[in-house]
C-alpha atoms as a PDB file:
ATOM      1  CA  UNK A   1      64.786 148.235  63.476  1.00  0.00           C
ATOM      2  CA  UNK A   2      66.945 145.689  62.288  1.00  0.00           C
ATOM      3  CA  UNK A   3      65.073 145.041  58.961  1.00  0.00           C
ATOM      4  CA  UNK A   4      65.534 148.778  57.883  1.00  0.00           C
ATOM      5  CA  UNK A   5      69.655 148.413  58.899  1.00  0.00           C
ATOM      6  CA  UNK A   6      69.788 144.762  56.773  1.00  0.00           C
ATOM      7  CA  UNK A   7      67.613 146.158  53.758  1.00  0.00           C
ATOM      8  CA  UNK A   8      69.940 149.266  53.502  1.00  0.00           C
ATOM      9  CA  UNK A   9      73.277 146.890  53.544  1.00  0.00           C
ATOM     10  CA  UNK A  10      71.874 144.400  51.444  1.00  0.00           C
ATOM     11  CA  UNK A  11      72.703 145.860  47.791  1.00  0.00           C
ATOM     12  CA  UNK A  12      76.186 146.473  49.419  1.00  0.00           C
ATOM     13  CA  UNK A  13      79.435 144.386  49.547  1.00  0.00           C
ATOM     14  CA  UNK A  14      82.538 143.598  52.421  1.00  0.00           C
ATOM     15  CA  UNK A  15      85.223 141.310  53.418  1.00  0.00           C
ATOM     16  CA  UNK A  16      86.362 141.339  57.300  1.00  0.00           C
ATOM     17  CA  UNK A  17      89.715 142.297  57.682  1.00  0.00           C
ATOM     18  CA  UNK A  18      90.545 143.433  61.572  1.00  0.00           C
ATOM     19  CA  UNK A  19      93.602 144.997  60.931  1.00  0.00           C
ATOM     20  CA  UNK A  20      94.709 148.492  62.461  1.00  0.00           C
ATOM     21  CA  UNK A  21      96.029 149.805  59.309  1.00  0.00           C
ATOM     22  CA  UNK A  22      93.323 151.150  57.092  1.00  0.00           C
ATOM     23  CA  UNK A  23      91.585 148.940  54.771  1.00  0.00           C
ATOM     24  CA  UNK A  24      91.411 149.519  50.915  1.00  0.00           C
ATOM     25  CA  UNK A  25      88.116 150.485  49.768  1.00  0.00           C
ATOM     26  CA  UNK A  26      87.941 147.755  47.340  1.00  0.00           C
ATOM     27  CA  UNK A  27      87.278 145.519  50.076  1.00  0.00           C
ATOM     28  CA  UNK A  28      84.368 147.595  51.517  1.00  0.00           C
ATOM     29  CA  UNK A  29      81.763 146.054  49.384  1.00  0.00           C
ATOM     30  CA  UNK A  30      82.877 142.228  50.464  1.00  0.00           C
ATOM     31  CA  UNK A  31      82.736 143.025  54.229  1.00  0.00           C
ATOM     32  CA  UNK A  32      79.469 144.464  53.707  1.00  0.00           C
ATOM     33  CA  UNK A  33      78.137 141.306  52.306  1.00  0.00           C
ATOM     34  CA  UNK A  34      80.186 139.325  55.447  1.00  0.00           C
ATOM     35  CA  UNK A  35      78.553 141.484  57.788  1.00  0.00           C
ATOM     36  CA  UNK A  36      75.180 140.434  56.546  1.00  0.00           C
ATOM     37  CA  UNK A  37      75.765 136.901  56.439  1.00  0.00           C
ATOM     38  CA  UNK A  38      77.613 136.962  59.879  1.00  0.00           C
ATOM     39  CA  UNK A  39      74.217 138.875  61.177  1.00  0.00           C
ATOM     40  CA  UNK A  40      71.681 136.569  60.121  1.00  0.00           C
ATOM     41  CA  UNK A  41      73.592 133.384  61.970  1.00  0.00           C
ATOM     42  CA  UNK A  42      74.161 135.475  64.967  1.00  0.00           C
ATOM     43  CA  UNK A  43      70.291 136.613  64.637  1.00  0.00           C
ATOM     44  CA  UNK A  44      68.812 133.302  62.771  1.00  0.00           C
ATOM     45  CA  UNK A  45      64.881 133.920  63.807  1.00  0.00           C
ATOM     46  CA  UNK A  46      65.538 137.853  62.209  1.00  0.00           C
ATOM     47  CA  UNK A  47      67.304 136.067  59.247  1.00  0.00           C
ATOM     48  CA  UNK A  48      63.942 133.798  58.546  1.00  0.00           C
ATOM     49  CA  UNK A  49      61.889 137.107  58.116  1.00  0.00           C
ATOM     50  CA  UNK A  50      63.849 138.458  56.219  1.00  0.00           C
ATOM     51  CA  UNK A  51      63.207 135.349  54.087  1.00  0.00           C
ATOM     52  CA  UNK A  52      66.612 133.385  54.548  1.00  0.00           C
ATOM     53  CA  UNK A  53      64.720 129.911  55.036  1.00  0.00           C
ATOM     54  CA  UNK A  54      67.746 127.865  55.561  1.00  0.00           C
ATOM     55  CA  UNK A  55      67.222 129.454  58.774  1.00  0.00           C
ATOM     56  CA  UNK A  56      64.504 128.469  59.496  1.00  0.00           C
ATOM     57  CA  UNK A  57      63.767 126.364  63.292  1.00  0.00           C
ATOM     58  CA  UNK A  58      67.205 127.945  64.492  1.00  0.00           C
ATOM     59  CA  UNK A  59      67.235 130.173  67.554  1.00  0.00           C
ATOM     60  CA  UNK A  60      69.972 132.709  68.342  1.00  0.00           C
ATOM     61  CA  UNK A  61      72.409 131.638  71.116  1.00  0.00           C
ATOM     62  CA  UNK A  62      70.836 132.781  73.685  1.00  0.00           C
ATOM     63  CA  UNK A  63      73.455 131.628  76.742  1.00  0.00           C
ATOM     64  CA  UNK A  64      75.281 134.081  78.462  1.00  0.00           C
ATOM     65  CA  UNK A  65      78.752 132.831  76.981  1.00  0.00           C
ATOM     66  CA  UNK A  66      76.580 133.243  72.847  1.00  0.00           C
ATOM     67  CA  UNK A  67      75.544 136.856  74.022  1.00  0.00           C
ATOM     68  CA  UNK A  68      78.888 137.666  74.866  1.00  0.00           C
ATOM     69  CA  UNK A  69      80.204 136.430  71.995  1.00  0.00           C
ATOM     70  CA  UNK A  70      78.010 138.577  69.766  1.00  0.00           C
ATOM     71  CA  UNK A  71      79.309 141.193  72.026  1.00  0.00           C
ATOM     72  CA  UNK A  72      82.798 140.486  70.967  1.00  0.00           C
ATOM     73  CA  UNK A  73      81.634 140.138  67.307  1.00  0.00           C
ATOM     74  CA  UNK A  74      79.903 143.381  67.119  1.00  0.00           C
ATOM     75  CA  UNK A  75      82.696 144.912  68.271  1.00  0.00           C
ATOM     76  CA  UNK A  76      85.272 143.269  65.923  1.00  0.00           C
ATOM     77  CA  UNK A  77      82.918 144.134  63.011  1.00  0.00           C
ATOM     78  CA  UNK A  78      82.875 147.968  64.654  1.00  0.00           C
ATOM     79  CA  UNK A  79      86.846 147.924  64.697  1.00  0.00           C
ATOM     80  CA  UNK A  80      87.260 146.565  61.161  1.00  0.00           C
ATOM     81  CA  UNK A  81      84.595 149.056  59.792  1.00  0.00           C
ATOM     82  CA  UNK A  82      86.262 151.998  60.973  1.00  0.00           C
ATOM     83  CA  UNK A  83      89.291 150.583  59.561  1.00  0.00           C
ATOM     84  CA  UNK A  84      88.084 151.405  55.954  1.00  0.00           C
ATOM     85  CA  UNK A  85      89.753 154.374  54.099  1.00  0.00           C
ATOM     86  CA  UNK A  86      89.448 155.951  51.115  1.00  0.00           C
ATOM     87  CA  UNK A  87      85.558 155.287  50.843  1.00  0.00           C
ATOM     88  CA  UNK A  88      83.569 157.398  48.628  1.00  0.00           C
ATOM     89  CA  UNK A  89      80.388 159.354  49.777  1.00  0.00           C
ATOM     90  CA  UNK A  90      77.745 156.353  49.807  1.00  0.00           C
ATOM     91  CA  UNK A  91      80.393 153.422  50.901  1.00  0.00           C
ATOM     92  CA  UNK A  92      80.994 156.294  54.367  1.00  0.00           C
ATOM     93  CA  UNK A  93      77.189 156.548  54.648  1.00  0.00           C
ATOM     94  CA  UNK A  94      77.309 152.863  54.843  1.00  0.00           C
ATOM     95  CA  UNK A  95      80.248 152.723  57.354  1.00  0.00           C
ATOM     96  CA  UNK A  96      78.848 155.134  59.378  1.00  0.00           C
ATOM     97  CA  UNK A  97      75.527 153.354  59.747  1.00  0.00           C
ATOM     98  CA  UNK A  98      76.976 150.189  60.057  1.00  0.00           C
ATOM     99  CA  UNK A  99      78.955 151.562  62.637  1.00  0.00           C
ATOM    100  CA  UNK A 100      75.154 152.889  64.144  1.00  0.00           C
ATOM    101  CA  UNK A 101      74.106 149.383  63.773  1.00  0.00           C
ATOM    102  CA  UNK A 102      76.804 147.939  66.179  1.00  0.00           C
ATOM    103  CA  UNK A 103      77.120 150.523  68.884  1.00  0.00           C
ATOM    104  CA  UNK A 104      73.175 150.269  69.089  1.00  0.00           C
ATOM    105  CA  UNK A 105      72.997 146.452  69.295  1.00  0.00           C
ATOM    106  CA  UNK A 106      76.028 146.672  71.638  1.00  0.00           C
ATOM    107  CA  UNK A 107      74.328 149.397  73.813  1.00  0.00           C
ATOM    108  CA  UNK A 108      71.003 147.027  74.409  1.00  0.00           C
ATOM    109  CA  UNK A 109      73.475 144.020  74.854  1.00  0.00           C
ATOM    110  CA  UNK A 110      76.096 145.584  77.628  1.00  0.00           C
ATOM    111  CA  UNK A 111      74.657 148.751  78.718  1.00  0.00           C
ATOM    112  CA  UNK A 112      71.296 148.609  79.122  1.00  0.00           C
ATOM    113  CA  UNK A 113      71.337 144.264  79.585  1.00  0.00           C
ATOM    114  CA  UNK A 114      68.477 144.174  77.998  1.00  0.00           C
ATOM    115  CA  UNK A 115      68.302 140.124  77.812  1.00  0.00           C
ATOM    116  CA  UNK A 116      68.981 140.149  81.390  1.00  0.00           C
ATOM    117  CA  UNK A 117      66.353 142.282  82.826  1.00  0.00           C
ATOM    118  CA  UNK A 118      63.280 142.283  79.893  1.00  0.00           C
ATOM    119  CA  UNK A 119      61.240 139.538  78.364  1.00  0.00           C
ATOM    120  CA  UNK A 120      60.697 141.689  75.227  1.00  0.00           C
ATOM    121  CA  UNK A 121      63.996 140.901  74.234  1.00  0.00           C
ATOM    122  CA  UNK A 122      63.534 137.794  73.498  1.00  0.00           C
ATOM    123  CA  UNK A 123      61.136 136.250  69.948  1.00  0.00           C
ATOM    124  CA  UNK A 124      59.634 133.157  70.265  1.00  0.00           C
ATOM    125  CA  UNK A 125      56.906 133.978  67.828  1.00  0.00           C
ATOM    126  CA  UNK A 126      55.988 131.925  65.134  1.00  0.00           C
ATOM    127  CA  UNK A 127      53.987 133.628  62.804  1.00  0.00           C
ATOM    128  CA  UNK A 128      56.263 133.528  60.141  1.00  0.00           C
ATOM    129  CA  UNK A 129      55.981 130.069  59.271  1.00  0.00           C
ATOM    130  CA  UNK A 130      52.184 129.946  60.282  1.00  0.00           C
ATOM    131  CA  UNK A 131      50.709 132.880  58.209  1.00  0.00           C
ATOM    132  CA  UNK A 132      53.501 133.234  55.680  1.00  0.00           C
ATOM    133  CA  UNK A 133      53.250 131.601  52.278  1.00  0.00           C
ATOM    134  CA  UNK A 134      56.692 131.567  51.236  1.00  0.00           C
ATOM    135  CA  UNK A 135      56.775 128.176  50.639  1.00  0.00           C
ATOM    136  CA  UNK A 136      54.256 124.708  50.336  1.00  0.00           C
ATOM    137  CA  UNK A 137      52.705 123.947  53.519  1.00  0.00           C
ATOM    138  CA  UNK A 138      54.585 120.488  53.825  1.00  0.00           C
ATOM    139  CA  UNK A 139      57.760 122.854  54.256  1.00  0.00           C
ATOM    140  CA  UNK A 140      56.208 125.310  56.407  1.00  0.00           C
ATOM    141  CA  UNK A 141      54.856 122.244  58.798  1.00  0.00           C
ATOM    142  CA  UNK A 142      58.808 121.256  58.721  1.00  0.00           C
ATOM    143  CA  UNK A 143      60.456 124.361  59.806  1.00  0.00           C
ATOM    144  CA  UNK A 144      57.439 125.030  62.601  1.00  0.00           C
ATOM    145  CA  UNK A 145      58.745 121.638  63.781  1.00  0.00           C
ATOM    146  CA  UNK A 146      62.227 122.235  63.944  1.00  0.00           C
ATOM    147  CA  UNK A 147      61.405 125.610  65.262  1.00  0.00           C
ATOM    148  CA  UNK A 148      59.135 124.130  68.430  1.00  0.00           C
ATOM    149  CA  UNK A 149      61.482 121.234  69.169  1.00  0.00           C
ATOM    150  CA  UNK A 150      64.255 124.226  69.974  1.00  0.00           C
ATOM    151  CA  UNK A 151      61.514 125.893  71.948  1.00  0.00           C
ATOM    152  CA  UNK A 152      62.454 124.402  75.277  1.00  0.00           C
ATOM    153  CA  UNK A 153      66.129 124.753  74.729  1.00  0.00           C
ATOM    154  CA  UNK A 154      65.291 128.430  74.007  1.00  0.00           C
ATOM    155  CA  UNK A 155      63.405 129.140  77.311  1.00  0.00           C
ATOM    156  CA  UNK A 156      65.904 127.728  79.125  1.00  0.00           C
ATOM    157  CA  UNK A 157      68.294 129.716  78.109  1.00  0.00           C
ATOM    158  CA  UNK A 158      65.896 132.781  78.630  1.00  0.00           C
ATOM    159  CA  UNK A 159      64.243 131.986  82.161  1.00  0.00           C
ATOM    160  CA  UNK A 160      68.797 131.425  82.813  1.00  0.00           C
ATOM    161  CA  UNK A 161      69.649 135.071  81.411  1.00  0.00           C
ATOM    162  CA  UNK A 162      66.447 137.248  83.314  1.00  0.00           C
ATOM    163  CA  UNK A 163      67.326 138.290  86.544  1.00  0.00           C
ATOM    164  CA  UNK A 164      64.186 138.563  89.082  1.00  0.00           C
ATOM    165  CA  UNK A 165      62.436 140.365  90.483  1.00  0.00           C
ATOM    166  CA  UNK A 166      61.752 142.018  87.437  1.00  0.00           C
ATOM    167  CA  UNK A 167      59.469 144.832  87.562  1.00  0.00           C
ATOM    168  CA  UNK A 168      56.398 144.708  87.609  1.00  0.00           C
ATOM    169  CA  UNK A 169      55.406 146.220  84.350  1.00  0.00           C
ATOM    170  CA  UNK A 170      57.898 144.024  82.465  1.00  0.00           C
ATOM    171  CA  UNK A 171      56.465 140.764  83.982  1.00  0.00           C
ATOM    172  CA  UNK A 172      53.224 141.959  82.723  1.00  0.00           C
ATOM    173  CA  UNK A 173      54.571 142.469  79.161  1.00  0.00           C
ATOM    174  CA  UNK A 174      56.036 139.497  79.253  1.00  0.00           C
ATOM    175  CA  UNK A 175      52.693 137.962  80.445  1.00  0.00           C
ATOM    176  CA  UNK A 176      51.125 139.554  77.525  1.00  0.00           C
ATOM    177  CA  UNK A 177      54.220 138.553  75.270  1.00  0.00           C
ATOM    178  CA  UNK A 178      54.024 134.942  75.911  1.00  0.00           C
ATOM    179  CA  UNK A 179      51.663 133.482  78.296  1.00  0.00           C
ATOM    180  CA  UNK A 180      49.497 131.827  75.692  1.00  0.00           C
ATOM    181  CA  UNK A 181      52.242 129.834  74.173  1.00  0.00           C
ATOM    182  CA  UNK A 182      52.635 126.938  76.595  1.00  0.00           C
ATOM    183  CA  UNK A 183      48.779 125.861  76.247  1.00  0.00           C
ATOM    184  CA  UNK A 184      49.293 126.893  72.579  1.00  0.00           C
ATOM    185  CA  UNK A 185      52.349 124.097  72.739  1.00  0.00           C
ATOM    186  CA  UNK A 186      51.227 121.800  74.166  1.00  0.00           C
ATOM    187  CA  UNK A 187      48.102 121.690  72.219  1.00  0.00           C
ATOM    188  CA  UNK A 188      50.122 122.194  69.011  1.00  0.00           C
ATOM    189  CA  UNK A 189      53.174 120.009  70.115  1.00  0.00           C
ATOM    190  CA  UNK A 190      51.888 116.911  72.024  1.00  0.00           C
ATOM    191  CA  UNK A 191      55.773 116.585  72.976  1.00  0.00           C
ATOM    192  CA  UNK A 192      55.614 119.337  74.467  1.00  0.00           C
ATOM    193  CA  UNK A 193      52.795 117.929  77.229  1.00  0.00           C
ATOM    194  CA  UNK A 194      55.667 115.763  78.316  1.00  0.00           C
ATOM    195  CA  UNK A 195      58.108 118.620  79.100  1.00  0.00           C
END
C-alpha cells in the first residue's frame, strides 16, 4: 500500500510550510518531495525497498514516544497539505491523496492501534538484502549486518508496544510471521546465541 502512495508522489515536488494561511502553489511541488524524504526516515525498512540503500540496517522507531511522534508528524504534514491553494487539477489529485495517505496511516496508528494489538504490523523481514541484487554481495553482507545487530533493539520495542492476551488468531499469525527467525538468528548471527 505504501509503495503505490510513494511511487505516485515521487515525480512530484513540496516544501513544508504549517502555516494557517494558504500556501502558494509554487511551493506544492517542494513539500511533495519533503514529504517523501520525511516518509522514508519515519518508515526506513519501507525506504530500503523502495531502493533508498542509505537506509539500509535502520528500523523505524518503534517506541511508544517514536509512534506518537509519527502521529504528530502525519498530522502536521495533513495540516500543511490542506493548506495549499491555488493548485491546479493534478497538484489537488496529489493533495487529496496525500491527504488519503495520512488519515489512513493515522487511522491504523490511533484508531485501530494496530502496533499495539497485531504482530503483522511490525517487518522484520530480510529478504531484501538476501535475494535482492541491488548491489555486490560484500555490501549486501554489510547492511544484513547492520540490519540484525538492530534486531534485538527492534523486538524489544515490539514485545513493549503489544498488549496481551492477544487473540488467538493474531498470535498464530504472528507465529507464522516470525517464529522461524530466532533459530534462523542465531544460526545466521552467532551474536545472537548470546542474547
Amino acid at each position: 500500500m505504501r509503495i503505490l502512495v510513494l511511487f505516485i508522489l515521487v515525480g512530484i515536488t513540496m516544501t513544508l510550510n504549517v502555516n494557517s494561511q494558504p500556501t502558494p502553489k509554487s511551493d506544492w511541488d517542494s513539500f511533495v518531495r519533503e514529504f517523501i524524504e520525511s516518509y522514508f526516515k519515519h518508515h526506513p525498512d519501507f525506504a530500503v525497498y523502495q531502493g533508498r540503500h542509505e537506509f539500509d540496517g535502520k528500523f523505524p522507531d518503534w517506541t511508544p514516544e517514536g509512534l506518537k511522534k509519527q502521529a504528530m508528524w502525519l498530522k502536521d504534514q495533513k495540516k500543511a497539505a490542506l493548506a495549499f491553494a491555488g493548485l491546479n487539477e493534478q497538484q489537488s489529485f496529489e493533495r487529496d491523496y496525500l491527504v488519503s495517505v495520512t488519515d489512513k496511516d493515522l487511522f491504523w496508528l490511533e484508531t485501530a492501534e494496530l502496533p499495539y494489538v497485531n504482530p503483522t504490523f511490525y517487518n522484520l523481514d530480510p529478504n531484501v538484502y538476501v535475494t535482492r541484487p541491488y548491489a555486490s554481495l560484500e555490501v549486501r553482507l554489510k547492511s544484513y549486518v547492520a540490519y540484525a545487530t538492530g534486531i534485538p533493539a527492534a523486538t524489544e520495542q515490539i514485545k513493549k508496544n503489544l498488549r496481551t492476551p492477544l487473540p488467538k488468531t493474531f498470535v498464530d499469525i504472528g507465529r507464522i510471521s516470525f517464529g522461524g527467525w530466532p533459530r534462523i538468528f542465531r544460526t545466521m548471527c552467532p551474536a545472537f546465541s548470546k542474547a
